[in-house]
C-alpha atoms as a PDB file:
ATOM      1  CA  UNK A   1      15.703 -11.637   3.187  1.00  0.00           C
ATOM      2  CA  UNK A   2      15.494 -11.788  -0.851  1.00  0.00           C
ATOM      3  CA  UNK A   3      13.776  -8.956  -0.974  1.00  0.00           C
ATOM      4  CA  UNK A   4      16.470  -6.988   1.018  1.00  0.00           C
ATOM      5  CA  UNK A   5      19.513  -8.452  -1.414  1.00  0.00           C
ATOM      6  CA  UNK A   6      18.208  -8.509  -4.777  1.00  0.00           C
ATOM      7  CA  UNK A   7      16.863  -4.298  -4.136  1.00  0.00           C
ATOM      8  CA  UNK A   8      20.507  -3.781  -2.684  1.00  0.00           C
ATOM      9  CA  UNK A   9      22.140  -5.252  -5.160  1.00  0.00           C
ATOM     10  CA  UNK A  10      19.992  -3.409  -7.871  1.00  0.00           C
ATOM     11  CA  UNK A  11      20.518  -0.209  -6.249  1.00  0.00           C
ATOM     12  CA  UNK A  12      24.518  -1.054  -5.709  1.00  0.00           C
ATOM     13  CA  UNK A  13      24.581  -1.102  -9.671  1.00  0.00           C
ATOM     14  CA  UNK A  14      22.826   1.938 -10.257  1.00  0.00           C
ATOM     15  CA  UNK A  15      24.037   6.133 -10.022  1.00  0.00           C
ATOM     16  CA  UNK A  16      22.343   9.073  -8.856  1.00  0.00           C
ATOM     17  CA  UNK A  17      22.302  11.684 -11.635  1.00  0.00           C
ATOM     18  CA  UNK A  18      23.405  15.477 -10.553  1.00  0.00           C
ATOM     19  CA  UNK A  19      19.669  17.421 -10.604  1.00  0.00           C
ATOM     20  CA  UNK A  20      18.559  14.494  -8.087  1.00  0.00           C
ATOM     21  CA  UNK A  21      21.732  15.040  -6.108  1.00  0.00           C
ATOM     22  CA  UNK A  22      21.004  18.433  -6.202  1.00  0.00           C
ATOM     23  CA  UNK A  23      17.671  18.206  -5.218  1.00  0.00           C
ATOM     24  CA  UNK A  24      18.154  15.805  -2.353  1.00  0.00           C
ATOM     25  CA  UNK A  25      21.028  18.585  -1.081  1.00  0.00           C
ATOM     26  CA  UNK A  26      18.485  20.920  -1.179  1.00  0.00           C
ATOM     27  CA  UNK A  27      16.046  19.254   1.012  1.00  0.00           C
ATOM     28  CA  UNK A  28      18.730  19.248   3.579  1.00  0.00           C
ATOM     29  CA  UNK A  29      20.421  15.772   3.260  1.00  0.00           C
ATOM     30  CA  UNK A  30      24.682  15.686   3.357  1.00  0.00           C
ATOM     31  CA  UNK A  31      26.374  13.645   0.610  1.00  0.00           C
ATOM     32  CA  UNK A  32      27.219  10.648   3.392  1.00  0.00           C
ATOM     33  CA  UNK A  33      23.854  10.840   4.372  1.00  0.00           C
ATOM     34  CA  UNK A  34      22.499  10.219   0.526  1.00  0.00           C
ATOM     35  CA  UNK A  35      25.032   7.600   0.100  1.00  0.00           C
ATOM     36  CA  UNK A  36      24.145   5.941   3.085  1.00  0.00           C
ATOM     37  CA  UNK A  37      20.361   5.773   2.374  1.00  0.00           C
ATOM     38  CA  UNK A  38      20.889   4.260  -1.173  1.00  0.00           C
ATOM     39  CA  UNK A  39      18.944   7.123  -3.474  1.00  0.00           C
ATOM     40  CA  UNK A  40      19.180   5.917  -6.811  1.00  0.00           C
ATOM     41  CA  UNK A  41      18.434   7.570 -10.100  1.00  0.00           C
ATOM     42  CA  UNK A  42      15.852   4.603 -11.826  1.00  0.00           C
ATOM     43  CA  UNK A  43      17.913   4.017 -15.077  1.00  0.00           C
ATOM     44  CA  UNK A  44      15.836   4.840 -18.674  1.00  0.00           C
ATOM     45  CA  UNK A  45      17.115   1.780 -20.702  1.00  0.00           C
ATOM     46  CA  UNK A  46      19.339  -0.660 -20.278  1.00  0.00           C
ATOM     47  CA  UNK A  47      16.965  -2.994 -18.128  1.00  0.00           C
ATOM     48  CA  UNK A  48      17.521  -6.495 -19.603  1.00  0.00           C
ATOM     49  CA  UNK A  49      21.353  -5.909 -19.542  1.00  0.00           C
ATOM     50  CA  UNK A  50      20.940  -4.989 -15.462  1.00  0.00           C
ATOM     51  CA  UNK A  51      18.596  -7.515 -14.577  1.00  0.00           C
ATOM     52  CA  UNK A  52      21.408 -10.033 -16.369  1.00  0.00           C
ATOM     53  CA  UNK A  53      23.925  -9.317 -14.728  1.00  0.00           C
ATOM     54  CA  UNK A  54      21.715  -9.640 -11.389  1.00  0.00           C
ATOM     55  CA  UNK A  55      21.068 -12.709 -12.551  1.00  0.00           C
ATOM     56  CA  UNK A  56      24.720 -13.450 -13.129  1.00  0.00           C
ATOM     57  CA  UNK A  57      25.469 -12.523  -9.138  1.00  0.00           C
ATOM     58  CA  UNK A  58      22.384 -14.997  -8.286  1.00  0.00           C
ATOM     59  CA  UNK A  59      20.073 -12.575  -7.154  1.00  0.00           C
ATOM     60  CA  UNK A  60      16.493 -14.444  -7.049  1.00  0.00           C
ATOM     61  CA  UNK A  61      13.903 -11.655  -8.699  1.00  0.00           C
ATOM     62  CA  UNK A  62      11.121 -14.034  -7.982  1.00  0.00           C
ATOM     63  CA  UNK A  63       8.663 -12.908  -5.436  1.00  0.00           C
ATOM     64  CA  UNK A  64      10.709  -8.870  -5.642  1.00  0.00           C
ATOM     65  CA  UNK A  65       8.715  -6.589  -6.568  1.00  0.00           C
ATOM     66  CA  UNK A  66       9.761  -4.166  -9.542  1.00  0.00           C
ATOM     67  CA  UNK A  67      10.498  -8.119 -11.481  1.00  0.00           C
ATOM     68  CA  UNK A  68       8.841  -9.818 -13.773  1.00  0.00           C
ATOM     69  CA  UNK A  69       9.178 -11.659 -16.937  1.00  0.00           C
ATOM     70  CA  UNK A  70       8.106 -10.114 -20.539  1.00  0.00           C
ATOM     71  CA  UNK A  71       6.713 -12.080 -23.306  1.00  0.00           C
ATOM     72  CA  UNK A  72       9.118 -14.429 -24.326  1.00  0.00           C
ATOM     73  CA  UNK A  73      10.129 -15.368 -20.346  1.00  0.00           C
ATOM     74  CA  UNK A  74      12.815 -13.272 -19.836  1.00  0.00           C
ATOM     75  CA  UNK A  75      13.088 -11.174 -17.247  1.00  0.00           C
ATOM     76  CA  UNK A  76      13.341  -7.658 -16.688  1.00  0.00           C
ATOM     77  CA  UNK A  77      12.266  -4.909 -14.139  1.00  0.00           C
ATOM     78  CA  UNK A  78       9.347  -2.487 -14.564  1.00  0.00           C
ATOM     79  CA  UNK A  79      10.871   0.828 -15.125  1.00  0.00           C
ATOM     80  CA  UNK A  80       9.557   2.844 -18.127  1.00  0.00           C
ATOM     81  CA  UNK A  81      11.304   6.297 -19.636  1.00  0.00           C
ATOM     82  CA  UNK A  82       7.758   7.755 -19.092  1.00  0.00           C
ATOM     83  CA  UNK A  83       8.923   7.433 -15.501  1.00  0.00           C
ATOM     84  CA  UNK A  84      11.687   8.499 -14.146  1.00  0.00           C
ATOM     85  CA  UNK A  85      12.909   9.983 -11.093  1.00  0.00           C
ATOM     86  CA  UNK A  86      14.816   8.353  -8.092  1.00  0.00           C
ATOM     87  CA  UNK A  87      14.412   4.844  -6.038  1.00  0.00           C
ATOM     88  CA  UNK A  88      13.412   5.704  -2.346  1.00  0.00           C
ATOM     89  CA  UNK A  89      14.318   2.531  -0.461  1.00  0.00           C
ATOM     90  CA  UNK A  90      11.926   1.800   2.382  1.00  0.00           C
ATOM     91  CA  UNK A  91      13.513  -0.044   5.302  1.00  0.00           C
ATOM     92  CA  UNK A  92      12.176  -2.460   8.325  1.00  0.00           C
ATOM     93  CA  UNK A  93      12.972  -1.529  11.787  1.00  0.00           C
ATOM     94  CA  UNK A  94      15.368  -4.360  11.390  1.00  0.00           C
ATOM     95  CA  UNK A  95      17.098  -2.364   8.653  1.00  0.00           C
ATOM     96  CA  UNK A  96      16.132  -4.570   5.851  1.00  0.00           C
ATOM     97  CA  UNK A  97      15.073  -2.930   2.315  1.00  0.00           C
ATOM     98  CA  UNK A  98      11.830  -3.989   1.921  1.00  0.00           C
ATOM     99  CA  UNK A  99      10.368  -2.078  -1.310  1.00  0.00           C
ATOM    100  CA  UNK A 100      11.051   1.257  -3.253  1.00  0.00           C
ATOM    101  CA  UNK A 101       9.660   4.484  -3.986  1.00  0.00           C
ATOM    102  CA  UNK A 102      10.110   6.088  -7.535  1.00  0.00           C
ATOM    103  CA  UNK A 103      10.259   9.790  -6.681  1.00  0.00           C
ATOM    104  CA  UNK A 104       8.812  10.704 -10.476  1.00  0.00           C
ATOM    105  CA  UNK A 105      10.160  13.638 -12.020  1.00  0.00           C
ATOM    106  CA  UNK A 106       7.604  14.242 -13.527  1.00  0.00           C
ATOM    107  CA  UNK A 107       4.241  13.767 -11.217  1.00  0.00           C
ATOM    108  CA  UNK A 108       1.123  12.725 -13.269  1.00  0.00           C
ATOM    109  CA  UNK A 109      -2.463  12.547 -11.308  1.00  0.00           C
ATOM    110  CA  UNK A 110      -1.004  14.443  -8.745  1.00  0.00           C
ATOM    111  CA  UNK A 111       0.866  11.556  -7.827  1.00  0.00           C
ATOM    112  CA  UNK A 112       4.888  12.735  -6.749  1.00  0.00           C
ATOM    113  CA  UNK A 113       5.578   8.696  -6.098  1.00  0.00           C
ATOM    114  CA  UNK A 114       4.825   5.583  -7.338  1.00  0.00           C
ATOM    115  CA  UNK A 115       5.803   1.663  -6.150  1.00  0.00           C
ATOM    116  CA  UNK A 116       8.321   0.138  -7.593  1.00  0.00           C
ATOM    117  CA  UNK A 117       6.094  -2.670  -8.247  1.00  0.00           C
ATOM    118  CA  UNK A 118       4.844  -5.352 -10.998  1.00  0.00           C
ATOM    119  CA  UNK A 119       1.862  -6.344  -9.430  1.00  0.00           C
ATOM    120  CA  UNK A 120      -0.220  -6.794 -12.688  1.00  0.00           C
ATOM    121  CA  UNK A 121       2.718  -8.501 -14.858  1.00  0.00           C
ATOM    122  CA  UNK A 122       3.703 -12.087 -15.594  1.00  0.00           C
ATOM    123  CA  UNK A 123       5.671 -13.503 -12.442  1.00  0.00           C
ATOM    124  CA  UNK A 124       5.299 -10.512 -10.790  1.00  0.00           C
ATOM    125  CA  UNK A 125       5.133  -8.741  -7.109  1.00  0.00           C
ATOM    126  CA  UNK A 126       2.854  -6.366  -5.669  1.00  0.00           C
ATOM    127  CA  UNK A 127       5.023  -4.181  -3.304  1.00  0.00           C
ATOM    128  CA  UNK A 128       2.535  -3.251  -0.623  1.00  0.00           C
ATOM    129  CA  UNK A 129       2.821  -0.557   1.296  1.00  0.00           C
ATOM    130  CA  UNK A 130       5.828  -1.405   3.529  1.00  0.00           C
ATOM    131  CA  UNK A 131       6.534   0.221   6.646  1.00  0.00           C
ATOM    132  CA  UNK A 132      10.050   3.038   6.416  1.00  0.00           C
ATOM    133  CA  UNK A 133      11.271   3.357  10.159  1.00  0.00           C
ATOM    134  CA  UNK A 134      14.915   5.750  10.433  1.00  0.00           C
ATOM    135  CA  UNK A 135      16.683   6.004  13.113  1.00  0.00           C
ATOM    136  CA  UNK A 136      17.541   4.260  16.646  1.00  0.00           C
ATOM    137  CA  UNK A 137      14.999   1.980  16.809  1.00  0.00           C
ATOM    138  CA  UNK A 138      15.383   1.496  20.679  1.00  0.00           C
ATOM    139  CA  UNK A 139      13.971   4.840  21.098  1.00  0.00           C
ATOM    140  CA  UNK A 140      12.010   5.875  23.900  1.00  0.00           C
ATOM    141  CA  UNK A 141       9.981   8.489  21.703  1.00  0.00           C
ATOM    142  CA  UNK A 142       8.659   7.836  17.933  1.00  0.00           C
ATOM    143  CA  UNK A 143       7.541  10.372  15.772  1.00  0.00           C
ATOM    144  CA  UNK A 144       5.032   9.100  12.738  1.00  0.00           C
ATOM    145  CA  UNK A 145       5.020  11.303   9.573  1.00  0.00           C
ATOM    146  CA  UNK A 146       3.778  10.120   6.005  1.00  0.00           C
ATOM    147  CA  UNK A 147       6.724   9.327   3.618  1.00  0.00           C
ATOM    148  CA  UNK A 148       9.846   7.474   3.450  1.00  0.00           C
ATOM    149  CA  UNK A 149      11.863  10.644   2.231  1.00  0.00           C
ATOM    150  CA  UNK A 150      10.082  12.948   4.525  1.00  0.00           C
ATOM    151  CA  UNK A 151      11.183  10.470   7.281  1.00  0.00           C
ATOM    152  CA  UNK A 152      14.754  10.082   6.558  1.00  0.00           C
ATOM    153  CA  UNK A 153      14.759  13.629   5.922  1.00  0.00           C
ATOM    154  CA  UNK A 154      13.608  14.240   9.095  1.00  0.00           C
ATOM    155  CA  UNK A 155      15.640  11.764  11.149  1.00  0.00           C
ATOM    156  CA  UNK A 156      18.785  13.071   9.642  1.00  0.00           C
ATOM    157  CA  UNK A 157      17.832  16.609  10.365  1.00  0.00           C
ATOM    158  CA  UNK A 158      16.612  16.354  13.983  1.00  0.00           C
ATOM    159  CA  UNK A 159      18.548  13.194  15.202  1.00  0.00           C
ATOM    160  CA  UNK A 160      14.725  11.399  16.158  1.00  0.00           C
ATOM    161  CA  UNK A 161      13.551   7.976  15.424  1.00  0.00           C
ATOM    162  CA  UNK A 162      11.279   8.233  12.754  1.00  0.00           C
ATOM    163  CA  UNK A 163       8.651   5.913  10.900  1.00  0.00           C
ATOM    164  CA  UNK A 164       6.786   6.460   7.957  1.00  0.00           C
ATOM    165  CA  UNK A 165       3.556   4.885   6.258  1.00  0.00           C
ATOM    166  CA  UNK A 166       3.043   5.782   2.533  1.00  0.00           C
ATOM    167  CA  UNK A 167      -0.149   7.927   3.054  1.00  0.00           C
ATOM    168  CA  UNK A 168      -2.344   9.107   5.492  1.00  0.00           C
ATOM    169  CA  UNK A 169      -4.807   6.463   5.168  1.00  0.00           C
ATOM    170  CA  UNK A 170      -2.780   3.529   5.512  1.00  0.00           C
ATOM    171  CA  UNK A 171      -2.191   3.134   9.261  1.00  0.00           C
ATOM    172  CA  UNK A 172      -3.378  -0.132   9.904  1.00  0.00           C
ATOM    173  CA  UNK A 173       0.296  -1.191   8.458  1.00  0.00           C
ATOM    174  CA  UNK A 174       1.694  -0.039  11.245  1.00  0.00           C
ATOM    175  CA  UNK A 175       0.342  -2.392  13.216  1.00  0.00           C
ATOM    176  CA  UNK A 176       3.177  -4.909  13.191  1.00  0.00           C
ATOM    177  CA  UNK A 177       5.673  -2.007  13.607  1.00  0.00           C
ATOM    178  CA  UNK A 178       4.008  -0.467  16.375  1.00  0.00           C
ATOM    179  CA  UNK A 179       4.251  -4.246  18.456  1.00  0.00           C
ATOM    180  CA  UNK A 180       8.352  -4.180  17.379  1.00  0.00           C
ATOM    181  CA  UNK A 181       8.827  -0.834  18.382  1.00  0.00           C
ATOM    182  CA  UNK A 182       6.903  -1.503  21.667  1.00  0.00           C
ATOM    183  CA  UNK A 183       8.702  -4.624  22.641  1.00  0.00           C
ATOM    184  CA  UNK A 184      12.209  -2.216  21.664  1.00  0.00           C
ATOM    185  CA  UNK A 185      11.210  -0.412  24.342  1.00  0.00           C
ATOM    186  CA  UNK A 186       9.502   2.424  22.750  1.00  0.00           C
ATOM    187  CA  UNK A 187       6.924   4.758  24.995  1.00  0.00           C
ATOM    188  CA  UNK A 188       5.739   7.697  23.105  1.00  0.00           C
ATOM    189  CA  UNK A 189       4.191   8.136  19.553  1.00  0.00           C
ATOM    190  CA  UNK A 190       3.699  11.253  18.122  1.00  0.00           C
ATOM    191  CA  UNK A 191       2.379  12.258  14.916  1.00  0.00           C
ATOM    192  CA  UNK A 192       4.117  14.806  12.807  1.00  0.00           C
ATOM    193  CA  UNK A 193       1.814  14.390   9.569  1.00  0.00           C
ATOM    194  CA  UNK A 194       1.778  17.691   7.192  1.00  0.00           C
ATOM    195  CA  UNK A 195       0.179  19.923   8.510  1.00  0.00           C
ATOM    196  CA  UNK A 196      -2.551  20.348   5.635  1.00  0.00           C
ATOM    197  CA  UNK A 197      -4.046  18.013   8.697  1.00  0.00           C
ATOM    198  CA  UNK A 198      -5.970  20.846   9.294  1.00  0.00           C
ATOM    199  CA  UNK A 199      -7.893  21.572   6.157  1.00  0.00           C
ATOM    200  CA  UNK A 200      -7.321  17.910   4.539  1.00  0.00           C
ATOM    201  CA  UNK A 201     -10.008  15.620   6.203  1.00  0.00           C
ATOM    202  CA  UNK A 202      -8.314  12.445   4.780  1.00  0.00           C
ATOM    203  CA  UNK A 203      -5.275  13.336   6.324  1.00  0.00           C
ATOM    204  CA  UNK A 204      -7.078  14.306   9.257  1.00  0.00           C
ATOM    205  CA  UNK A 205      -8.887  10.587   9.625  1.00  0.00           C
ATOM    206  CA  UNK A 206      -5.543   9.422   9.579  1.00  0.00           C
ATOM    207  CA  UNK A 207      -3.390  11.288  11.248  1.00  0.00           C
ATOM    208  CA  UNK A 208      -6.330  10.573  14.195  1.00  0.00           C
ATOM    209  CA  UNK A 209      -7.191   6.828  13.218  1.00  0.00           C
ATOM    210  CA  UNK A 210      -2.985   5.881  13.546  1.00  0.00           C
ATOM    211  CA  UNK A 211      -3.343   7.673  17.179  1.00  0.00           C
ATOM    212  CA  UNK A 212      -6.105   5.134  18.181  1.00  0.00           C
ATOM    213  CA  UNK A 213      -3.881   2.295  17.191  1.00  0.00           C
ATOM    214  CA  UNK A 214      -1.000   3.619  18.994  1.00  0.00           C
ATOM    215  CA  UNK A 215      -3.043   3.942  22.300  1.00  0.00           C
ATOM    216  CA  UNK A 216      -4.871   0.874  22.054  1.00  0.00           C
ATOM    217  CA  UNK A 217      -0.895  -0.412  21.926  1.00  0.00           C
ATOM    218  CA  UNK A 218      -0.491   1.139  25.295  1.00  0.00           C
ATOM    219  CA  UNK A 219       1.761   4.297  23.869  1.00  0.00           C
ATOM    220  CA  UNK A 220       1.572   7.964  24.930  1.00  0.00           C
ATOM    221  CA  UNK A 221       0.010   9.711  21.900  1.00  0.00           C
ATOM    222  CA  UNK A 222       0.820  13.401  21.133  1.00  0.00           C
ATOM    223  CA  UNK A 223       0.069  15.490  17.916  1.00  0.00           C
ATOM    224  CA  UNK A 224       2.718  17.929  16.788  1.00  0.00           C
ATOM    225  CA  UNK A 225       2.104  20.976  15.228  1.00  0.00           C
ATOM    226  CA  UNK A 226       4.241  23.926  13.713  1.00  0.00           C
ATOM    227  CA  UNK A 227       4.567  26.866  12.087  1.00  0.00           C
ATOM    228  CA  UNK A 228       1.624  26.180   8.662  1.00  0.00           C
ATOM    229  CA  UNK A 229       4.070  27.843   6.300  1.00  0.00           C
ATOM    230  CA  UNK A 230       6.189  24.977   6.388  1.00  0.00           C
ATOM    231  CA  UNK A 231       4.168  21.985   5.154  1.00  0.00           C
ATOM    232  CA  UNK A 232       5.939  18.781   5.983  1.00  0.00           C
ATOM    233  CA  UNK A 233       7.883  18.357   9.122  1.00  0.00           C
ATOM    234  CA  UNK A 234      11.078  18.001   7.088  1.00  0.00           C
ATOM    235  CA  UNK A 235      10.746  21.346   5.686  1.00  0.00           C
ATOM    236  CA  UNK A 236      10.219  22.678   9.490  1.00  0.00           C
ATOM    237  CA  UNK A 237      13.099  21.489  10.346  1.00  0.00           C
ATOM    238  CA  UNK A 238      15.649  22.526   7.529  1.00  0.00           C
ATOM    239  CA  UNK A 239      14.020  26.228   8.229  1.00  0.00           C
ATOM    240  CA  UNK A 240      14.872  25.626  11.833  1.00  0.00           C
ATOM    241  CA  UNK A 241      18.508  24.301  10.896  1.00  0.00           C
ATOM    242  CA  UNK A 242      19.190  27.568   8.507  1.00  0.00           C
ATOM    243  CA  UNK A 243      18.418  29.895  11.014  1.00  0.00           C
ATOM    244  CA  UNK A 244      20.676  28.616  13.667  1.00  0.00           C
ATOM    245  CA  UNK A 245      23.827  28.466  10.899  1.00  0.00           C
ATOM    246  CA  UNK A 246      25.929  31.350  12.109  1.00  0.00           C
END
């Protein structure tokens, strides 16, 4: 797909600066395992000279979101030094990179991510809210969580087939995903969404409206739940991991 080479060839040309390394380490990801999932710092300048040389390789940047042409028709990709962070690539159970994910460094509105998008801009692309699925996708069992990093963190951690929607609330995009993974030869769905579930009534309604869809599919539905200190399932799971290092 375009989509998929133009976003791999943007992230190809781009580095991950050390406190996102860091950070990523932290959360419990190896170095192969960041390489392999393409986090990219987003760069603060420079964007003109990138998206020329992209240009230059003939990457098409019409119809990808994060493109779109400024003023004077030229065009260029909508980062901003306001907001940086890192590109989260989101991935189709067919492996292609469908949109990003800025993980901001600095979150504003409570917001920790943000599209990489340029829905309201001249020529531009409105990402969506793609699907992230990690993992074998032939999987018997599927767990659902919210987040493409919490996913990936998650897969690479516990070694299960994981999908992701952006938030809570957006479940009906996994409609299309749930029919893939079905015909794959996937059985089970269960949802590992944080588990603020419990006091969160948004994340509630989802967390139970994306279990309707997967029954009405014909999957086995299960909720998982563990210890409340650890929020997210990926943070579960790298406690879990440090207590069985010797």
């Amino acid at each position: 797909s375009v989509i998929d080479q133009t976003l791999r060839t943007l992230l190809e040309m781009l580095t991950l600066a050390q406190p996102h390394k860091e950070q990523l380490l932290r959360r419990g990801l190896t170095e192969e395992q960041i390489t392999r999932y393409m986090y990219r710092s987003t760069p603060a300048f420079g964007y003109r000279r990138i998206v020329g040389n992209m240009l230059e390789m003939g990457c098409t940047l019409e119809g990808v979101p994060g493109f779109y042409k400024t003023k004077d028709g030229a065009w260029t990709l909508n980062c901003n030094p306001k907001c940086t962070g890192f590109f989260v690539p989101v991935i189709s159970v067919n492996g292609l990179v469908q949109g990003c994910q800025i993980r901001l460094d600095r979150p504003f509105n409570d917001a920790k991510y943000i599209w990489f998008s340029s829905s309201e801009k001249s020529c531009g692309t409105p990402s969506g809210s793609p699907i992230h699925c990690v993992g074998d996708p032939c999987a018997a069992d599927v767990y659902v969580t919210e987040g493409a990093l919490k996913a990936t963190i998650a897969h690479c951690l516990s070694g299960k087939t994981y999908v992701a929607v952006a938030g809570a609330g957006q479940y009906h995009a996994l409609d299309q995903t749930f029919d893939t993974l079905l015909a794959l030869g996937a059985k089970r769905i269960s949802e590992a969404y944080d588990m603020d579930k419990f006091q969160n009534e948004n994340v509630q309604k989802g967390a139970v409206q994306m279990m309707d869809l997967a029954k009405r599919k014909g999957f086995i539905v299960r909720s998982l739940h563990w210890d409340p200190t650890f929020k997210g399932v990926d943070d579960y799971y790298l406690a879990k991991s440090k207590l069985q290092k010797p």
